[in-house]
PDB file of N, CA and C in Angstrom:
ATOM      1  N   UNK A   1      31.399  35.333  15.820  1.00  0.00           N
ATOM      2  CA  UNK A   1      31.743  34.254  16.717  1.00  0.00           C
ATOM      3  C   UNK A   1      30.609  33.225  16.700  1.00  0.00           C
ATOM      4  N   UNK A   2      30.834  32.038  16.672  1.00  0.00           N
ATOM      5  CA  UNK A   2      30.195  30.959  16.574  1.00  0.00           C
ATOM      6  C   UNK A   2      29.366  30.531  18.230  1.00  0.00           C
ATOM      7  N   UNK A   3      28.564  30.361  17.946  1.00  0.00           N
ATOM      8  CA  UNK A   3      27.853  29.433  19.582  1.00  0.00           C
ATOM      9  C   UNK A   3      28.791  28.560  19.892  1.00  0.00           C
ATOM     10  N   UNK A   4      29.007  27.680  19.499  1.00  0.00           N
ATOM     11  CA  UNK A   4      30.189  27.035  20.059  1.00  0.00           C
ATOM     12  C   UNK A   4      31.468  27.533  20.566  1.00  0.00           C
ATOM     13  N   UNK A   5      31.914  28.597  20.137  1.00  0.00           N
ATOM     14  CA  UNK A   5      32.965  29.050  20.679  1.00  0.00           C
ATOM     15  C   UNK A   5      32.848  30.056  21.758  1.00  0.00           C
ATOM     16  N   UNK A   6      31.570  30.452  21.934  1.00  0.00           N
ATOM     17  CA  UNK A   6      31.368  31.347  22.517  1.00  0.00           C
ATOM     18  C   UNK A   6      31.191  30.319  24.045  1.00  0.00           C
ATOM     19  N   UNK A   7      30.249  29.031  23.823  1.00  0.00           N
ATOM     20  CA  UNK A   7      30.139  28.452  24.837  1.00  0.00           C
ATOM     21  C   UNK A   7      30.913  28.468  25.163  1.00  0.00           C
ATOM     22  N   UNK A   8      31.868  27.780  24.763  1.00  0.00           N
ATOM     23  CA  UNK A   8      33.603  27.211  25.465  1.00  0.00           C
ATOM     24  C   UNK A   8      34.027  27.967  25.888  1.00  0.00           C
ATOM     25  N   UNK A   9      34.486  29.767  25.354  1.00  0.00           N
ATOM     26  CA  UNK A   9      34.084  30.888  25.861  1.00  0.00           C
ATOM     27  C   UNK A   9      33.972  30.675  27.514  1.00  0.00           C
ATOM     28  N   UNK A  10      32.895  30.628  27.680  1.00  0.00           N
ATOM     29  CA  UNK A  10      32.146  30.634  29.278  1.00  0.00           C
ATOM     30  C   UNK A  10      32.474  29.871  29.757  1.00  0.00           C
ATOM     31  N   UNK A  11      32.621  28.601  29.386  1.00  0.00           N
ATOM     32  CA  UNK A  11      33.473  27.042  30.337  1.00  0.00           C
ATOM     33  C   UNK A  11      34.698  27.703  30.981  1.00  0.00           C
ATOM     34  N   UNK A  12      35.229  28.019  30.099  1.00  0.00           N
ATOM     35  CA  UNK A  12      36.514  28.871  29.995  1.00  0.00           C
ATOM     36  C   UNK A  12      36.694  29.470  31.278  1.00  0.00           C
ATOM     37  N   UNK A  13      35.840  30.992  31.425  1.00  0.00           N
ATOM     38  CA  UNK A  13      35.680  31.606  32.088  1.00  0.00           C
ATOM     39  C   UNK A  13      35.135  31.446  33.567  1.00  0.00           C
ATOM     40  N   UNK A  14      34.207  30.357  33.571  1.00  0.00           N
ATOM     41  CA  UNK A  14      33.617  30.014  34.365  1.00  0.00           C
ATOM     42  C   UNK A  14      34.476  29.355  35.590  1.00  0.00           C
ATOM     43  N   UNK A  15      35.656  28.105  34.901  1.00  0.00           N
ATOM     44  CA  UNK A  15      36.768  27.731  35.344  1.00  0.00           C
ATOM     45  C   UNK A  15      37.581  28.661  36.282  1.00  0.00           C
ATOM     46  N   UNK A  16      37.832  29.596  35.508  1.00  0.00           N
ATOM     47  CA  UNK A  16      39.041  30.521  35.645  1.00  0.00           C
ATOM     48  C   UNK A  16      38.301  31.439  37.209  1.00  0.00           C
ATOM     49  N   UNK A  17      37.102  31.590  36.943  1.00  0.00           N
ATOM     50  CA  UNK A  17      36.644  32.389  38.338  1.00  0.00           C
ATOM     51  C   UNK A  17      36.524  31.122  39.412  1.00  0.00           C
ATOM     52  N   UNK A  18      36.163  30.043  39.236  1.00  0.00           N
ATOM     53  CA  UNK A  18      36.059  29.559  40.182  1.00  0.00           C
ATOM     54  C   UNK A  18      37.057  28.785  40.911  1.00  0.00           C
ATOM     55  N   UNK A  19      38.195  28.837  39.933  1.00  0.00           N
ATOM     56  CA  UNK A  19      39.342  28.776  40.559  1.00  0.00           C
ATOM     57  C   UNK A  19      40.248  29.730  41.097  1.00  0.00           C
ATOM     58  N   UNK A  20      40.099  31.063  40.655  1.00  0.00           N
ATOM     59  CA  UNK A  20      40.287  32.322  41.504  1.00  0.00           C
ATOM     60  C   UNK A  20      40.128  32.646  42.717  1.00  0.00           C
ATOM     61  N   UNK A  21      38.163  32.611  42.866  1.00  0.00           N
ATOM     62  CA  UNK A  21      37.058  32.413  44.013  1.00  0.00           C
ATOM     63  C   UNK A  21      38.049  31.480  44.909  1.00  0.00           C
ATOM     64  N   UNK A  22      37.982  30.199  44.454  1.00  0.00           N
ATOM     65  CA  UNK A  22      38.531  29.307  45.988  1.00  0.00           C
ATOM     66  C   UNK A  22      40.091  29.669  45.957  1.00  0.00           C
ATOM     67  N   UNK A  23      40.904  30.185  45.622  1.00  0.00           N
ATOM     68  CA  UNK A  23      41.969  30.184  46.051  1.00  0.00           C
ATOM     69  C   UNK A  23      42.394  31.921  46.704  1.00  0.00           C
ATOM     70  N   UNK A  24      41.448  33.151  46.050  1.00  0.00           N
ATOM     71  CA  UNK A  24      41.158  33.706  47.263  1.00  0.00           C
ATOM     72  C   UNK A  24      40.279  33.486  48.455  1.00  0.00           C
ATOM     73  N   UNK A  25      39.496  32.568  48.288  1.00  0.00           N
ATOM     74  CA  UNK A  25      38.525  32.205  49.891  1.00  0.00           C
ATOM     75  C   UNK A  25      39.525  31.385  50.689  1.00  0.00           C
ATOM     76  N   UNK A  26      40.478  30.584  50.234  1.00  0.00           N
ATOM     77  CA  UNK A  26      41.123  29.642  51.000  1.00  0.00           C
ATOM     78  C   UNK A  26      42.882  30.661  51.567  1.00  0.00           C
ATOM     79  N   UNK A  27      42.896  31.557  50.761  1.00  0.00           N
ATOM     80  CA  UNK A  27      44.204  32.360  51.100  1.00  0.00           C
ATOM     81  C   UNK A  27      43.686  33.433  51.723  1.00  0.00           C
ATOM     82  N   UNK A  28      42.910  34.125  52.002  1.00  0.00           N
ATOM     83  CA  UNK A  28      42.028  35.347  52.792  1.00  0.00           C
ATOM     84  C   UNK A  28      41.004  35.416  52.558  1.00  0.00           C
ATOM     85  N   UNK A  29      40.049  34.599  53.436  1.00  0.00           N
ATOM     86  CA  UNK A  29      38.269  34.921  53.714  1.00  0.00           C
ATOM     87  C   UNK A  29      37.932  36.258  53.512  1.00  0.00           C
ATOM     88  N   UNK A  30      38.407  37.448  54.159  1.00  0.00           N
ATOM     89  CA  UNK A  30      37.816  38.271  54.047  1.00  0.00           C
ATOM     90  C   UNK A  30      38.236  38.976  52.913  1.00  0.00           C
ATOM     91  N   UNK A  31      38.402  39.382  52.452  1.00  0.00           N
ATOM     92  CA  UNK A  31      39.346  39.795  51.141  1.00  0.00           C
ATOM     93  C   UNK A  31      38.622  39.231  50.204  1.00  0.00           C
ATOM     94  N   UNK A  32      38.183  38.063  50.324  1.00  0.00           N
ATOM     95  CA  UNK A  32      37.520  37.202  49.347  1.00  0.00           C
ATOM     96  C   UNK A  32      36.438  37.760  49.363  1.00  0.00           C
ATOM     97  N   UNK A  33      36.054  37.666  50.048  1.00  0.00           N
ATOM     98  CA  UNK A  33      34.017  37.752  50.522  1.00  0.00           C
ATOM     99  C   UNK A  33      34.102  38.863  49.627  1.00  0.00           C
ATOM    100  N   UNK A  34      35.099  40.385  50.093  1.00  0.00           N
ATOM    101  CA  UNK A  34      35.305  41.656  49.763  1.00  0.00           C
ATOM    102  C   UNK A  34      35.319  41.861  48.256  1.00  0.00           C
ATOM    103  N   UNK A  35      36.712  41.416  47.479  1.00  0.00           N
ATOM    104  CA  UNK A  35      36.470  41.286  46.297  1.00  0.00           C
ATOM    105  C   UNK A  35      35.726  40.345  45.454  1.00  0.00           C
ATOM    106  N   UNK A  36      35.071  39.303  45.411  1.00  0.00           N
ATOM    107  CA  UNK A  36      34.125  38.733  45.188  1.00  0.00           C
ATOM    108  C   UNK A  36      32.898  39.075  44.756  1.00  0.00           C
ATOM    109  N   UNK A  37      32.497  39.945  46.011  1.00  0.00           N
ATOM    110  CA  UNK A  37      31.259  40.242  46.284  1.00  0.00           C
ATOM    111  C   UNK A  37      30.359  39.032  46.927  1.00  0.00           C
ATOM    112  N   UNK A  38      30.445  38.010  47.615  1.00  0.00           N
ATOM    113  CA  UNK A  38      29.610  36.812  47.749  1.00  0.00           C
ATOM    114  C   UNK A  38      29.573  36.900  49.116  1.00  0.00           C
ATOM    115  N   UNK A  39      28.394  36.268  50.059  1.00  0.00           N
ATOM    116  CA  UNK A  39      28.063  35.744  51.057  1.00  0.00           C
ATOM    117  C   UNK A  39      29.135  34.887  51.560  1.00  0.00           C
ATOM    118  N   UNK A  40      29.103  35.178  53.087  1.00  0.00           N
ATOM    119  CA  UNK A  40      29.884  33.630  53.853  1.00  0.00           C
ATOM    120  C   UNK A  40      29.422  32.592  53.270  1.00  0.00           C
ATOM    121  N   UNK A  41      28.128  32.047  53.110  1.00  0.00           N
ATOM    122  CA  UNK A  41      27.757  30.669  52.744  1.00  0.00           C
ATOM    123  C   UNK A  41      28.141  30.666  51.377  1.00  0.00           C
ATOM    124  N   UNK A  42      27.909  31.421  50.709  1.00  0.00           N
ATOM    125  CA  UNK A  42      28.877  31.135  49.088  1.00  0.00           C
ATOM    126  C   UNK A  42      30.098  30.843  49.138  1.00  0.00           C
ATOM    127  N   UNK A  43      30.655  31.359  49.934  1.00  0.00           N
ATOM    128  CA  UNK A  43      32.738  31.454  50.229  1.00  0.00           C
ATOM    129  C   UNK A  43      32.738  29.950  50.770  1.00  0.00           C
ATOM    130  N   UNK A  44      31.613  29.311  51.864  1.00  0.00           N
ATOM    131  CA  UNK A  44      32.185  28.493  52.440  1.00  0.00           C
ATOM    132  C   UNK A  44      31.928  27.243  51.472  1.00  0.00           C
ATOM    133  N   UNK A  45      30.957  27.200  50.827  1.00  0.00           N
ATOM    134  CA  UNK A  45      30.718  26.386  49.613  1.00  0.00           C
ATOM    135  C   UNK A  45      31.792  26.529  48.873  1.00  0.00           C
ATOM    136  N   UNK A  46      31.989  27.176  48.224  1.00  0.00           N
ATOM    137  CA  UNK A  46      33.282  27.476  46.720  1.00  0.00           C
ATOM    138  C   UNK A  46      34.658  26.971  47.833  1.00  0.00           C
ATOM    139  N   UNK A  47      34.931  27.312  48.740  1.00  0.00           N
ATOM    140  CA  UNK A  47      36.044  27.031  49.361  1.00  0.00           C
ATOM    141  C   UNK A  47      36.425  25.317  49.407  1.00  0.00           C
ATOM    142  N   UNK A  48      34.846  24.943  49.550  1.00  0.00           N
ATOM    143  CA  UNK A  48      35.084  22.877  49.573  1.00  0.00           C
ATOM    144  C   UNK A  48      34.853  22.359  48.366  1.00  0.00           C
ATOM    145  N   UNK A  49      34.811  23.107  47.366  1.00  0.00           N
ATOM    146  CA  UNK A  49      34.448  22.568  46.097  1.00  0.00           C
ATOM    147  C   UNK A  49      35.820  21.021  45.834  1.00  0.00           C
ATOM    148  N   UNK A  50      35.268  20.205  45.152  1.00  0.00           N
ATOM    149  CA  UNK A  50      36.436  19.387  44.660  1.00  0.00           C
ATOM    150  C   UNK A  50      36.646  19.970  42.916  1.00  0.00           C
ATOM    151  N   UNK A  51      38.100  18.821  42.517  1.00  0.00           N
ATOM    152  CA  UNK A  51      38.065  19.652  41.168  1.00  0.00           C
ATOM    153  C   UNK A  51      36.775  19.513  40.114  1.00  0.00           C
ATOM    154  N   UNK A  52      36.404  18.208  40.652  1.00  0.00           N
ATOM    155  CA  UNK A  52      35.436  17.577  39.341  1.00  0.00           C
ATOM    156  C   UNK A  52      34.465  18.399  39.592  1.00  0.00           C
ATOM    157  N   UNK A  53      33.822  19.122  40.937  1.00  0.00           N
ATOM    158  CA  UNK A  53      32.643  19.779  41.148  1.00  0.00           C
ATOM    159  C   UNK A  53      32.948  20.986  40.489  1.00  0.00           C
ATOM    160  N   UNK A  54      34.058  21.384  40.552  1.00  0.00           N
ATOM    161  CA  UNK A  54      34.497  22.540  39.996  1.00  0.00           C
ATOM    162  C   UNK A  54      33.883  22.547  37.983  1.00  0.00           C
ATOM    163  N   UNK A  55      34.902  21.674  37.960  1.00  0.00           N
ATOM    164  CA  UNK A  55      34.198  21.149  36.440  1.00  0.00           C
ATOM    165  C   UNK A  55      32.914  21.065  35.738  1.00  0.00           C
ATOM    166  N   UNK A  56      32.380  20.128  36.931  1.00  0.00           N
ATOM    167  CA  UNK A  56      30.911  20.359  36.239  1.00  0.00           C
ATOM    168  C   UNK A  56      30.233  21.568  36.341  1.00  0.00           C
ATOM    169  N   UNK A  57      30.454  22.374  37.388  1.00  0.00           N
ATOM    170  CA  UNK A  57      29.338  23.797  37.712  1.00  0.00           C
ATOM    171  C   UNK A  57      30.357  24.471  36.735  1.00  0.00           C
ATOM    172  N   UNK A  58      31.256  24.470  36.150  1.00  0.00           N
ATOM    173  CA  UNK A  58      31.462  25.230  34.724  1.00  0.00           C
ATOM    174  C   UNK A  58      31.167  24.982  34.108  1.00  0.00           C
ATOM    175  N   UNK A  59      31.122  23.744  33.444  1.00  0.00           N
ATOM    176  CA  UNK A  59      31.085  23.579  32.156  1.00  0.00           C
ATOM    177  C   UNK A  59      29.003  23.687  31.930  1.00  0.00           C
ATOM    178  N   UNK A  60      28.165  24.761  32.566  1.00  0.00           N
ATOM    179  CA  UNK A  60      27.441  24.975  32.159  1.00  0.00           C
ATOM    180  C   UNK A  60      27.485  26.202  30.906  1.00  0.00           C
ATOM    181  N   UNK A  61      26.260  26.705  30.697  1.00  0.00           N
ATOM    182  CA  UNK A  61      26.282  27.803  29.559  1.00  0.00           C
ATOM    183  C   UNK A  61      26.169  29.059  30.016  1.00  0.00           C
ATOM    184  N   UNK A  62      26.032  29.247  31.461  1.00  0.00           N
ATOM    185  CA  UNK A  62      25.804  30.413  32.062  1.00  0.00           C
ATOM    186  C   UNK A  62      26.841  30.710  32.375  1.00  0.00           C
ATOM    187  N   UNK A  63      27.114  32.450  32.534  1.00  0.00           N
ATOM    188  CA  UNK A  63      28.430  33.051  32.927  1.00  0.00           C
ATOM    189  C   UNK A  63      28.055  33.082  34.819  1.00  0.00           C
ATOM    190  N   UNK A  64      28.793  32.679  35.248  1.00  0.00           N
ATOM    191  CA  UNK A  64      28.895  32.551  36.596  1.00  0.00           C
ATOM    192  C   UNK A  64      28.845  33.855  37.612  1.00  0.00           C
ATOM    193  N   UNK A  65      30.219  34.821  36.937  1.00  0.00           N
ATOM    194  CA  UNK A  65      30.757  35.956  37.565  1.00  0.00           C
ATOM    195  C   UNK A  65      29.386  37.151  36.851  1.00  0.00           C
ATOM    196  N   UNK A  66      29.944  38.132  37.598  1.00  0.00           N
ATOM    197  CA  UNK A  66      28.956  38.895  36.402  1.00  0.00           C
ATOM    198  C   UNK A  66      29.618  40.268  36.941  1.00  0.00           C
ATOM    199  N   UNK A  67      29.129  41.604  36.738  1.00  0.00           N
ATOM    200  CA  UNK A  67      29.637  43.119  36.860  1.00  0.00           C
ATOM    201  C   UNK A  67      28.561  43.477  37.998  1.00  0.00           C
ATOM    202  N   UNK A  68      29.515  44.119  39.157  1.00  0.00           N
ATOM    203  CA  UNK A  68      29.000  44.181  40.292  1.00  0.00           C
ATOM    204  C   UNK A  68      28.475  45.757  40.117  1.00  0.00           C
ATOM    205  N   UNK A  69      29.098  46.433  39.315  1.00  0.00           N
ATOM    206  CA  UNK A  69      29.277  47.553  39.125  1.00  0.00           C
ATOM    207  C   UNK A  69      28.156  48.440  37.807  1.00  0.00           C
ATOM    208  N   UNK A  70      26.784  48.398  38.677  1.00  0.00           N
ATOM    209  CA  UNK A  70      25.740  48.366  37.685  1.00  0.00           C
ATOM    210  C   UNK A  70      25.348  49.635  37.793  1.00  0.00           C
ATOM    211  N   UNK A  71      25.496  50.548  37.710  1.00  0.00           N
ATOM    212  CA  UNK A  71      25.021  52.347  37.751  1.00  0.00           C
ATOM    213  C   UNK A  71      26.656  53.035  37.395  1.00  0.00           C
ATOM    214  N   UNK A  72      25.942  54.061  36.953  1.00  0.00           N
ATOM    215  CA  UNK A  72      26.490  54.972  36.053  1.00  0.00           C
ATOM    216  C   UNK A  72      27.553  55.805  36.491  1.00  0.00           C
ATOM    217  N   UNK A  73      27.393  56.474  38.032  1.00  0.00           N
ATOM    218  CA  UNK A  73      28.457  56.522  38.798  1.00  0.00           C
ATOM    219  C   UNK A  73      29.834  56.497  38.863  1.00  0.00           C
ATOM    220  N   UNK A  74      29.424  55.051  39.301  1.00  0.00           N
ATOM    221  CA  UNK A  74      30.806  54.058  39.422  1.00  0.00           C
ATOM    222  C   UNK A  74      31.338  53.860  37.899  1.00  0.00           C
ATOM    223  N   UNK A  75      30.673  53.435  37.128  1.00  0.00           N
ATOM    224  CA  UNK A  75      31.279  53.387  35.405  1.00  0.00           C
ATOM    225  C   UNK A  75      31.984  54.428  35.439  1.00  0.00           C
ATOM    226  N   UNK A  76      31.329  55.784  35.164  1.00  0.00           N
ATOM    227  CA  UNK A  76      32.005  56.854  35.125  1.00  0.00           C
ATOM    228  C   UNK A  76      33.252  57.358  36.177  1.00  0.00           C
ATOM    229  N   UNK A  77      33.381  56.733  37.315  1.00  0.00           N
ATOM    230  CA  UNK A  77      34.653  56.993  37.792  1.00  0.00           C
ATOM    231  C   UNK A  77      35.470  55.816  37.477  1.00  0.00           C
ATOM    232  N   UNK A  78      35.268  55.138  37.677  1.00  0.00           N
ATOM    233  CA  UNK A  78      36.288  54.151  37.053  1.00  0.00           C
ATOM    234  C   UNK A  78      36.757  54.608  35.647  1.00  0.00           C
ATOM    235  N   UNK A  79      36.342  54.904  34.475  1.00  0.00           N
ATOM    236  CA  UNK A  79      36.949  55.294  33.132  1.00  0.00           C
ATOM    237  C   UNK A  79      37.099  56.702  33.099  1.00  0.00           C
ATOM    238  N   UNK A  80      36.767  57.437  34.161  1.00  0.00           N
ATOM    239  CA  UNK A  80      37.505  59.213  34.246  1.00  0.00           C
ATOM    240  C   UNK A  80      36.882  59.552  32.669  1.00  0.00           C
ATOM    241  N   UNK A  81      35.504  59.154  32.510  1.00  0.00           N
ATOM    242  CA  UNK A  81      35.118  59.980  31.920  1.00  0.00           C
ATOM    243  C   UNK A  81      34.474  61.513  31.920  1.00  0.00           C
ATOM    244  N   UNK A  82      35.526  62.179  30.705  1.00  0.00           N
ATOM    245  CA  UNK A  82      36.166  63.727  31.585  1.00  0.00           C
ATOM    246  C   UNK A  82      36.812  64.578  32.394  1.00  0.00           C
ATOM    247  N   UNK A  83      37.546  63.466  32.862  1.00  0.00           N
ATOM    248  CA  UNK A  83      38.362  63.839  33.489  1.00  0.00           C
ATOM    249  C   UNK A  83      40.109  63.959  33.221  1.00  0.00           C
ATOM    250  N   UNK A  84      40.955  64.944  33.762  1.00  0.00           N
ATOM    251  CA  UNK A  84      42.316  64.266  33.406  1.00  0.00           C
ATOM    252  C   UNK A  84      43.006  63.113  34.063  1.00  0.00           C
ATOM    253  N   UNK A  85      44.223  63.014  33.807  1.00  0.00           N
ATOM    254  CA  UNK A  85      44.494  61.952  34.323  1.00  0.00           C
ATOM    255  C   UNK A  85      45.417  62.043  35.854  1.00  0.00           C
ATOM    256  N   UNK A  86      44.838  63.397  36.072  1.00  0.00           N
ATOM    257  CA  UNK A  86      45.643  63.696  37.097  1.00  0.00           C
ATOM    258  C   UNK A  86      44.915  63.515  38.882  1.00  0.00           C
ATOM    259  N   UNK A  87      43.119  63.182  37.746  1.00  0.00           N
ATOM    260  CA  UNK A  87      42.079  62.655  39.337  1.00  0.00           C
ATOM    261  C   UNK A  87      42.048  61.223  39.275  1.00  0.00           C
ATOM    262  N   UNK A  88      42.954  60.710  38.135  1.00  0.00           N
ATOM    263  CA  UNK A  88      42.794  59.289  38.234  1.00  0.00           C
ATOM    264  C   UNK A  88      42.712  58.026  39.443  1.00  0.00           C
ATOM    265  N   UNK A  89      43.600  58.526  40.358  1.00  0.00           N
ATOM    266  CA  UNK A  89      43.936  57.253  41.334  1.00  0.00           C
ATOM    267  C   UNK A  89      42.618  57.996  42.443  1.00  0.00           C
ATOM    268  N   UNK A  90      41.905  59.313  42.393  1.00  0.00           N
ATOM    269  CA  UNK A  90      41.224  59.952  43.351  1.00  0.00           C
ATOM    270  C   UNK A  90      39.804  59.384  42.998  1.00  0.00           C
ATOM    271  N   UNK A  91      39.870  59.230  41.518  1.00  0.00           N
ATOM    272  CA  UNK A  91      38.087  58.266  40.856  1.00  0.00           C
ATOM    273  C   UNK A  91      37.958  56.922  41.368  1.00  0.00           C
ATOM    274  N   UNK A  92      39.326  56.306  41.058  1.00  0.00           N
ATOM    275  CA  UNK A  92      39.512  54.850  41.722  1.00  0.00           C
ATOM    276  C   UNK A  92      39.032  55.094  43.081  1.00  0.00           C
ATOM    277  N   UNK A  93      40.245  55.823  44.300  1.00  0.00           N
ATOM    278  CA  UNK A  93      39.780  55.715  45.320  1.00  0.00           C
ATOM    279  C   UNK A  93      38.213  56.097  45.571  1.00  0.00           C
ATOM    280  N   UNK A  94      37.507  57.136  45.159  1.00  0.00           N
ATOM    281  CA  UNK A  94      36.003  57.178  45.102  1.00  0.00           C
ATOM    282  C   UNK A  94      35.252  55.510  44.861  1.00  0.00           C
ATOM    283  N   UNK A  95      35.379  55.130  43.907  1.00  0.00           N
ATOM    284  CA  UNK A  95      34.336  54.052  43.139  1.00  0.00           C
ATOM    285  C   UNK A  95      34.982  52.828  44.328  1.00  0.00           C
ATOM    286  N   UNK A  96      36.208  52.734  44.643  1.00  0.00           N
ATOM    287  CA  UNK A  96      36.292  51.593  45.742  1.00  0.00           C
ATOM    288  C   UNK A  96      35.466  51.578  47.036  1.00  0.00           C
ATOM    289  N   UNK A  97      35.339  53.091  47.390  1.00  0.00           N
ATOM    290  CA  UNK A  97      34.743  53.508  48.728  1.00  0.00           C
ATOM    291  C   UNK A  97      32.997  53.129  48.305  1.00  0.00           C
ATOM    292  N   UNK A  98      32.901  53.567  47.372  1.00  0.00           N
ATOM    293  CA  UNK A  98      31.237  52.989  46.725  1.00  0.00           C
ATOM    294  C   UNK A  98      31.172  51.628  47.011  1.00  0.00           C
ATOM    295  N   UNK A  99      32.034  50.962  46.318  1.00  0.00           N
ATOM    296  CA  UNK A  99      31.818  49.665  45.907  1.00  0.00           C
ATOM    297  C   UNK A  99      31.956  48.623  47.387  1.00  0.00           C
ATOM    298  N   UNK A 100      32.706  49.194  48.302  1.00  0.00           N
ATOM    299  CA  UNK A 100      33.023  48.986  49.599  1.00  0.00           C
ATOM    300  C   UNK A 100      31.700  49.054  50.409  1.00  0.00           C
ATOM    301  N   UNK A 101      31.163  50.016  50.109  1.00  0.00           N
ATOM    302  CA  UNK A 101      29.817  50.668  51.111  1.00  0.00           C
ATOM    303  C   UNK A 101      28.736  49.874  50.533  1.00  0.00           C
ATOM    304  N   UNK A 102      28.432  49.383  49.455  1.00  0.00           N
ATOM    305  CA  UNK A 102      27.708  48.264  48.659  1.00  0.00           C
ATOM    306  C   UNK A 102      27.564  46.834  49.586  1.00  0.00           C
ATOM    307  N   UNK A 103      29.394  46.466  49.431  1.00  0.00           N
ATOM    308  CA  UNK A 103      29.483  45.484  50.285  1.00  0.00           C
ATOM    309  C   UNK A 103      28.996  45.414  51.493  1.00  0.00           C
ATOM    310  N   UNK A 104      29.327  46.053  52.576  1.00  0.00           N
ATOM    311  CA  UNK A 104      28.787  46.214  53.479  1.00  0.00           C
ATOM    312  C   UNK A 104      27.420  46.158  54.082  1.00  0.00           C
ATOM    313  N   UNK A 105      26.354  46.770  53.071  1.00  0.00           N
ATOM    314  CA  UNK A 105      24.688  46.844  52.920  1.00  0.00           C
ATOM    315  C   UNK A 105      24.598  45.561  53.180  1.00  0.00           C
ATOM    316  N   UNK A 106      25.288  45.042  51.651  1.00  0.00           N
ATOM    317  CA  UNK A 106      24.826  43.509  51.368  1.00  0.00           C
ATOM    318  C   UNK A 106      25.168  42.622  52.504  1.00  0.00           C
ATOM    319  N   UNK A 107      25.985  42.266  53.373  1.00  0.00           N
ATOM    320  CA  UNK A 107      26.280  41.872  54.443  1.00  0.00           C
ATOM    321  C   UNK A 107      25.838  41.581  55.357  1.00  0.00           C
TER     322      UNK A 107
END
């Protein structure tokens, strides 16, 4: 893959979350904050964004979003590695209750 495409790549992406971001912050605050992962003052920012602001804070080179989900844990329940597929929805429910209790700290 080329730098260039990779940038555009991230414009791309960058777009796509931050038009996600405000249209869950503007359809359920909390839910947002929740899946997000972001501060009130982040939600209430992204929520007034206009489009062009939108535009420009993408079309940088940095990936915006990133993986909230940084220890080994949670990886491992989420992909049921080793497991069958019969603790599947029980790993999910685990790694949400993690990822939930995360939120909360941060808060």
């Amino acid at each position: 893959m080329k730098t260039e495409q990779i940038l555009a790549e991230i414009r791309e992406a960058n777009l796509s979350y931050l038009m996600l971001a405000q249209s869950l912050i503007r359809s359920d605050r909390e839910q947002a904050l929740f899946r997000l992962g972001v501060t009130e003052e982040t939600a209430a920012l992204i929520g007034t964004l206009t489009s062009a602001q939108m535009m420009k804070i993408a079309a940088g080179n940095t990936l915006l979003c990133r993986f909230r989900m940084d220890d080994d844990m949670v990886w491992n329940l989420l992909t049921n590695h080793g497991k069958g597929a019969a603790n599947d929805g029980m790993s999910r429910l685990h790694a949400s209750i993690l990822l939930a209790g995360r939120h909360q700290d941060a808060a």
